[in-house]
N, C-alpha and C. Protein backbone atom coordinates (compact mmCIF):
# COMPACT_ATOMS: atom_id res chain seq x y z
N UNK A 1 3.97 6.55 27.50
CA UNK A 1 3.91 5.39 26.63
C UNK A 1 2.68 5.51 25.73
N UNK A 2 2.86 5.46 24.27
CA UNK A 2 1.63 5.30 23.63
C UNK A 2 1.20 4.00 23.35
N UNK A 3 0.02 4.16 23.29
CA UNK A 3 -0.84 2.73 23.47
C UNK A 3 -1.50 2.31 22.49
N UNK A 4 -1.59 1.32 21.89
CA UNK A 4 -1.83 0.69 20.35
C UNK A 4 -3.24 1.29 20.07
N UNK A 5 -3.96 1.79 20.82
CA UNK A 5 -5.45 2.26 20.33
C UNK A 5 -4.68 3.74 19.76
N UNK A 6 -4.06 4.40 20.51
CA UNK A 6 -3.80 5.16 20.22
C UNK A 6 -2.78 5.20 18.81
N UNK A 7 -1.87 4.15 18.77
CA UNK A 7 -1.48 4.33 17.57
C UNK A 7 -2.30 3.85 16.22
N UNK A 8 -3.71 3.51 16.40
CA UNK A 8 -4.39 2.65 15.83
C UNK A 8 -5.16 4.10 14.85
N UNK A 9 -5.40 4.98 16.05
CA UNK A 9 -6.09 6.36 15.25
C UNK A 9 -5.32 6.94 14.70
N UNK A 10 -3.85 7.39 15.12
CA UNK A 10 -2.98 8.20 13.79
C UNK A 10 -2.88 7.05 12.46
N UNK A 11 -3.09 5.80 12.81
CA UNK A 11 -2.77 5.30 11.60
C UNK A 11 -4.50 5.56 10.48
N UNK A 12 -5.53 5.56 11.50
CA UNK A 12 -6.90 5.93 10.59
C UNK A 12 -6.54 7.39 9.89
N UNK A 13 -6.24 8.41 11.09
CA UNK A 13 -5.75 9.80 10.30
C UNK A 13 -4.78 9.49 9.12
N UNK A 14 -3.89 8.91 9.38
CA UNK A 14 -3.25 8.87 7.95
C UNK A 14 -4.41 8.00 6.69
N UNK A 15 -4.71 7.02 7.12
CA UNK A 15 -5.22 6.29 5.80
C UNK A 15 -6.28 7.57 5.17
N UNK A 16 -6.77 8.40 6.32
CA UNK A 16 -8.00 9.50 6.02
C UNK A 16 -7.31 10.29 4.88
N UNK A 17 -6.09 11.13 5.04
CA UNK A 17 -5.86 11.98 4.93
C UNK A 17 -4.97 11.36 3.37
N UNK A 18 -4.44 10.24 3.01
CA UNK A 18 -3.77 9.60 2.08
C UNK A 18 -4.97 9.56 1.30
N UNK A 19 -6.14 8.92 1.44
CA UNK A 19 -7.17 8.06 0.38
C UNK A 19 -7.16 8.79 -0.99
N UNK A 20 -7.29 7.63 -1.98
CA UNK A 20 -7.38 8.13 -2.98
C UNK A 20 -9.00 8.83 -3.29
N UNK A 21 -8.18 10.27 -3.98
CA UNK A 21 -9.47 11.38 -4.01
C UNK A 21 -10.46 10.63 -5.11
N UNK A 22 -9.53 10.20 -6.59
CA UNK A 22 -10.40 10.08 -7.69
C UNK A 22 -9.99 8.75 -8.38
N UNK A 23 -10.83 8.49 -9.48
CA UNK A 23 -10.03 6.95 -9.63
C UNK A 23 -9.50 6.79 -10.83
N UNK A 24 -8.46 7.79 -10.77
CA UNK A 24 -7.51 8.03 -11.78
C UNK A 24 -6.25 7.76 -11.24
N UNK A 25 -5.30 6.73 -11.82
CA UNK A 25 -4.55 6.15 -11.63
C UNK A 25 -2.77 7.48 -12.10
N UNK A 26 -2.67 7.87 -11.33
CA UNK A 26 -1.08 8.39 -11.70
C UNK A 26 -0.19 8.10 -10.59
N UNK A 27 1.21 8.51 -11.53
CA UNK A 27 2.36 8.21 -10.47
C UNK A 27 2.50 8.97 -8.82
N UNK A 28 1.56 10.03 -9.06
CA UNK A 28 1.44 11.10 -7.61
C UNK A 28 0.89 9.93 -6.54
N UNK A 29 -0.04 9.27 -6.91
CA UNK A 29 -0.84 8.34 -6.31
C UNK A 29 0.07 7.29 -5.92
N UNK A 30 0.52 6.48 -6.61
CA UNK A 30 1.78 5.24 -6.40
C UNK A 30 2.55 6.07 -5.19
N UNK A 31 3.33 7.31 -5.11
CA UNK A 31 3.52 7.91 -4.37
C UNK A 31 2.93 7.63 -3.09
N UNK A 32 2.07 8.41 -3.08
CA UNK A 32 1.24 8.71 -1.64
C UNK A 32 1.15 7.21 -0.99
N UNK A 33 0.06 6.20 -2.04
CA UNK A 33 0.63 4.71 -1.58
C UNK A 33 1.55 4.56 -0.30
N UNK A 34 3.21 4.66 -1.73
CA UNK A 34 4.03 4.48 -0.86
C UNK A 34 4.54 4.95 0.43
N UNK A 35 4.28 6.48 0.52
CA UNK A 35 4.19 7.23 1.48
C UNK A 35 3.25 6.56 3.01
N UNK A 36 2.23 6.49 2.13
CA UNK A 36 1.13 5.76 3.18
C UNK A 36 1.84 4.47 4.01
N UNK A 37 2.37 3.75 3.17
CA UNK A 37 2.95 2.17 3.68
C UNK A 37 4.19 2.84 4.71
N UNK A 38 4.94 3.77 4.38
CA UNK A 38 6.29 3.92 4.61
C UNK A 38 5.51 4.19 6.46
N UNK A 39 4.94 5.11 6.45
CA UNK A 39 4.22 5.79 7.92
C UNK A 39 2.97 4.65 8.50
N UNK A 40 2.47 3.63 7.79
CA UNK A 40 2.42 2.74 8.80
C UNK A 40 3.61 2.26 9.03
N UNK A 41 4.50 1.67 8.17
CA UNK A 41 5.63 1.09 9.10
C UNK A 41 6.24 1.23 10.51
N UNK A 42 6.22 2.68 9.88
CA UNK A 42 6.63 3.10 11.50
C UNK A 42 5.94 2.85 12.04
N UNK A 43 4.80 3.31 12.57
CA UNK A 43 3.83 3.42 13.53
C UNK A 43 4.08 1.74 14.01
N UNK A 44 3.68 0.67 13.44
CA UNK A 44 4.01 -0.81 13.45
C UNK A 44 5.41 -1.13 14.15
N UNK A 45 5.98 -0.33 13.68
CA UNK A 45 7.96 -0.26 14.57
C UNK A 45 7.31 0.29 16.29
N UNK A 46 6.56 1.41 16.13
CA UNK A 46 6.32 2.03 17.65
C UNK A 46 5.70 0.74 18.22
N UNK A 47 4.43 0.51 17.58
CA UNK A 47 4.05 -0.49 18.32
C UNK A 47 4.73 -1.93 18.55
N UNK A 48 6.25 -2.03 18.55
CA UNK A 48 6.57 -3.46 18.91
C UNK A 48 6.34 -4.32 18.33
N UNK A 49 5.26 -4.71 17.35
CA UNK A 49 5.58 -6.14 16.65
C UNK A 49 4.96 -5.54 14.93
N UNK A 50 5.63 -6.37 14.38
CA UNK A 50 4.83 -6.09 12.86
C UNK A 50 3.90 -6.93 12.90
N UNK A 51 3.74 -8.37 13.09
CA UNK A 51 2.45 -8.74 12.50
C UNK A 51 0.97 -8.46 13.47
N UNK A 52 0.96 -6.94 13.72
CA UNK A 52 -0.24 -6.67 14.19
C UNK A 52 -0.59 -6.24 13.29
N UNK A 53 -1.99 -5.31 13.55
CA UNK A 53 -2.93 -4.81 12.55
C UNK A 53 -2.19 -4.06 11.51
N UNK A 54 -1.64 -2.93 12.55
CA UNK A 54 -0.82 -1.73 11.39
C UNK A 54 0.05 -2.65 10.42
N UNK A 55 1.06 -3.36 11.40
CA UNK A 55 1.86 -3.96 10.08
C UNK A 55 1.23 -4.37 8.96
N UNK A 56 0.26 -5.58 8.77
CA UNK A 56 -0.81 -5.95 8.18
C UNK A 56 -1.49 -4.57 7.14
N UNK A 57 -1.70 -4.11 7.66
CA UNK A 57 -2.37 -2.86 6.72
C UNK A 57 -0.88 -1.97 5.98
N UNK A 58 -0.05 -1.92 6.39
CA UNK A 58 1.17 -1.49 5.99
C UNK A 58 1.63 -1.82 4.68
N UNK A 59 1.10 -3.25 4.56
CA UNK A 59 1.78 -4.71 3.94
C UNK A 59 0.39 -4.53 2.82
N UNK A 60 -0.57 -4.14 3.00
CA UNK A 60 -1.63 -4.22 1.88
C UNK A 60 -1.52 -2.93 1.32
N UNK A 61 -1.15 -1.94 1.66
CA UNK A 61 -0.87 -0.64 1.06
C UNK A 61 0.30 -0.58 -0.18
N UNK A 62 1.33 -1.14 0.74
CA UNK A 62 2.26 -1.12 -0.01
C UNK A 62 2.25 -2.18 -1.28
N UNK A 63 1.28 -3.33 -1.61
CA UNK A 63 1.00 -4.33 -2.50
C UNK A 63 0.18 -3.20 -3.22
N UNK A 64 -0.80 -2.80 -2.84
CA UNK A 64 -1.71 -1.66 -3.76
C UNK A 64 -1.01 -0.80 -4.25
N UNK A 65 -0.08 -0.02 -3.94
CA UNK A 65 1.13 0.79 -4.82
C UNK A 65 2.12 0.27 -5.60
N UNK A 66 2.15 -1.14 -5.44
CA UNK A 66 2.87 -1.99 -6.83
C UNK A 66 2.23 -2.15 -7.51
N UNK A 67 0.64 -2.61 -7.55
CA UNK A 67 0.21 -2.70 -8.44
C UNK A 67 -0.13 -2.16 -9.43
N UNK A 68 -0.25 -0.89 -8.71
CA UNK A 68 -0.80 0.58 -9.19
C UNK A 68 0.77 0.45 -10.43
N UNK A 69 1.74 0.40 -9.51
CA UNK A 69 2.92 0.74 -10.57
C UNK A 69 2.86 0.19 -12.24
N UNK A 70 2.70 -1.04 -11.16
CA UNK A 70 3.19 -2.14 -12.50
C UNK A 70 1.47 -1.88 -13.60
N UNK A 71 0.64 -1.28 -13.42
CA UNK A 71 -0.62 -0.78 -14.19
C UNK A 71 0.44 0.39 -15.26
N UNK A 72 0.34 1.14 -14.56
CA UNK A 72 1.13 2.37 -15.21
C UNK A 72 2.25 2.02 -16.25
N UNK A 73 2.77 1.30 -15.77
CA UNK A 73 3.92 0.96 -16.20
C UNK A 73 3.80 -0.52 -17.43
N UNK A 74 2.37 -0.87 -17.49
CA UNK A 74 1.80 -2.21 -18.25
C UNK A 74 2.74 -3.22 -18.59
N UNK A 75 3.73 -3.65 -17.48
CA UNK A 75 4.20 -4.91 -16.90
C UNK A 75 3.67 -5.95 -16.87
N UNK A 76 4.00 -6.85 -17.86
CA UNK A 76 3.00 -8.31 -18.32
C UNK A 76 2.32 -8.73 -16.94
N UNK A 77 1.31 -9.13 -17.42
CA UNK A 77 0.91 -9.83 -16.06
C UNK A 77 -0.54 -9.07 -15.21
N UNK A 78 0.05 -7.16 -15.44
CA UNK A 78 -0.82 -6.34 -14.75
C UNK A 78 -1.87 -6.02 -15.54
N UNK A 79 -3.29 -6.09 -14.53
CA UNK A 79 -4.03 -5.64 -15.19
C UNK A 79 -4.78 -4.36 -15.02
N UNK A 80 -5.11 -3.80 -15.99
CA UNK A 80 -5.28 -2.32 -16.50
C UNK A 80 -6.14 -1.84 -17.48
N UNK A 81 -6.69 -1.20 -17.30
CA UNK A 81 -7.56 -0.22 -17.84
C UNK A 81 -7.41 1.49 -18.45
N UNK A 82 -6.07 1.76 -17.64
CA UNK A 82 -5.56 2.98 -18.48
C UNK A 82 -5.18 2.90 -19.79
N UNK A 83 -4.58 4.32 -20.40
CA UNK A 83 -4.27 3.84 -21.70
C UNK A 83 -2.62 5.01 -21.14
N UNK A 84 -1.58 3.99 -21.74
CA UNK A 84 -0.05 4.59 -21.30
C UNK A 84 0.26 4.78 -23.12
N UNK A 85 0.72 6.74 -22.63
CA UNK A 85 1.13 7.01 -24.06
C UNK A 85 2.19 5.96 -24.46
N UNK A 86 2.76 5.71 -24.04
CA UNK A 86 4.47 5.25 -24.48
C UNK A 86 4.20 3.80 -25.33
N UNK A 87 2.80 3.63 -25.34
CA UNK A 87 2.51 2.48 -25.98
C UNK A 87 1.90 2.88 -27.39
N UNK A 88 1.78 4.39 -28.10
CA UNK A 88 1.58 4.93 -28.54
C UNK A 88 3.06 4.88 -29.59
N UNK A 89 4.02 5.06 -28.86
CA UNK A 89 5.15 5.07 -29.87
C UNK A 89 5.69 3.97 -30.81
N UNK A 90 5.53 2.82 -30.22
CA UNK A 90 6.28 1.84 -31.38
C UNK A 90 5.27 1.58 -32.41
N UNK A 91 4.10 2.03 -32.41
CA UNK A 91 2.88 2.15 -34.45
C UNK A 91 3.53 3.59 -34.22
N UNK A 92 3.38 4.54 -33.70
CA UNK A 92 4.30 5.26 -34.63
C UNK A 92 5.41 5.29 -35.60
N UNK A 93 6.10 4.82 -34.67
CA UNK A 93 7.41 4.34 -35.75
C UNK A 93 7.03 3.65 -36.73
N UNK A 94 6.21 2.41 -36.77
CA UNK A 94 6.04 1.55 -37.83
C UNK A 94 5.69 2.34 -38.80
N UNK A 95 4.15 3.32 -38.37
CA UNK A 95 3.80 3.88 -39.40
C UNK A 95 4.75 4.82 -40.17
N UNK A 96 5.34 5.47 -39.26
CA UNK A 96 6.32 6.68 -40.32
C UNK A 96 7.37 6.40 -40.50
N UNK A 97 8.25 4.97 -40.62
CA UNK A 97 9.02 4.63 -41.52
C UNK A 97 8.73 4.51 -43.01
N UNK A 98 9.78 5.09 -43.66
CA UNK A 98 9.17 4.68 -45.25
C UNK A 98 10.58 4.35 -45.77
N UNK A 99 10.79 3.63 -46.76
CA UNK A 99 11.90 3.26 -47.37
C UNK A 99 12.90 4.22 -47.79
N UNK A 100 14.25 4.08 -47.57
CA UNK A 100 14.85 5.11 -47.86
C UNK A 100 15.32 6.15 -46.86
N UNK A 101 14.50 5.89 -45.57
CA UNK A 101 14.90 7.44 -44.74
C UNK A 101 14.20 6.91 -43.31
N UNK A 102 15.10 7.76 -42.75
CA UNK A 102 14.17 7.92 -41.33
C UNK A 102 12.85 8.61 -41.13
N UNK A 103 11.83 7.72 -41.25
CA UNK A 103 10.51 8.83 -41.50
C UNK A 103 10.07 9.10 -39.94
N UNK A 104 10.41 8.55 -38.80
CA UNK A 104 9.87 9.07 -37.83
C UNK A 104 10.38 10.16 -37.13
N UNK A 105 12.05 10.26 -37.24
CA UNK A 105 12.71 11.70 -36.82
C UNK A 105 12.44 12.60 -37.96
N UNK A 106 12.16 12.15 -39.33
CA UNK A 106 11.68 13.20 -40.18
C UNK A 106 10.04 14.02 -39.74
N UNK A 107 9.39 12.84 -39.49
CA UNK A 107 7.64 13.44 -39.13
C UNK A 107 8.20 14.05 -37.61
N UNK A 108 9.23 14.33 -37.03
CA UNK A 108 8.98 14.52 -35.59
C UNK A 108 9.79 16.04 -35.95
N UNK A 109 11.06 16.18 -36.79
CA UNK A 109 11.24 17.64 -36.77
C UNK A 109 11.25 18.42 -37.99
N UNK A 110 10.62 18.13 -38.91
CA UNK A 110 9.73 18.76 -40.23
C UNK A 110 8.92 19.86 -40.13
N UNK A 111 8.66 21.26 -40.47
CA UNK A 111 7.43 21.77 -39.81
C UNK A 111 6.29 20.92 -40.61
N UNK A 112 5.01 21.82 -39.76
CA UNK A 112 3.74 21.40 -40.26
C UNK A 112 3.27 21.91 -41.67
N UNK A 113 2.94 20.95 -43.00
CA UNK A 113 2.55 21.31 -44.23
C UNK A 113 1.57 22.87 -44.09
């Protein structure tokens, strides 16, 4: 029978071995997060009840990898400090429309002057 101390340290080895290295926000990370939450779960399933510790820590992991998402992903509401290319594209377009033509599939397969 394993015994909640004992499942208490594979769950430290995991948080050890998950932590975020740097504090750069990517989807690898949201990942691991989730990864992280998914393997306390279990561990929380071994131990018989969720609202113990692991569950609890399970449950804050997995909130920290939504958030992380919804950052990445700059989902009203989230707040953020990265900069997401894809927010880059719609002044593109504005800018390289010009009357008369498609100027942004034109500036995108034109060669270079």
């Amino acid at each position: 029978m394993i015994t909640d101390l004992e499942l208490e340290r594979v769950a430290a080895v995991i948080e050890r071995v998950l932590r975020r290295r740097d504090g750069t926000a990517t989807w690898e990370q949201v990942e691991r997060l989730r990864l992280q939450s998914d393997l306390l779960d279990r561990l929380a399933a071994a131990q018989r009840h969720w609202d113990g510790s692991i569950g609890g820590r399970a449950e804050l992991v997995r909130d920290a990898a939504e958030q992380l998402a919804d950052e990445l992903n700059r989902a009203p509401g989230a707040k953020t400090e990265h900069e997401c290319p894809c927010r880059a594209e719609p002044a593109a377009r504005a800018t390289a429309d010009r009357p008369g033509g498609d100027g942004l599939r034109a500036a995108r397969t034109s060669p270079p002057a």
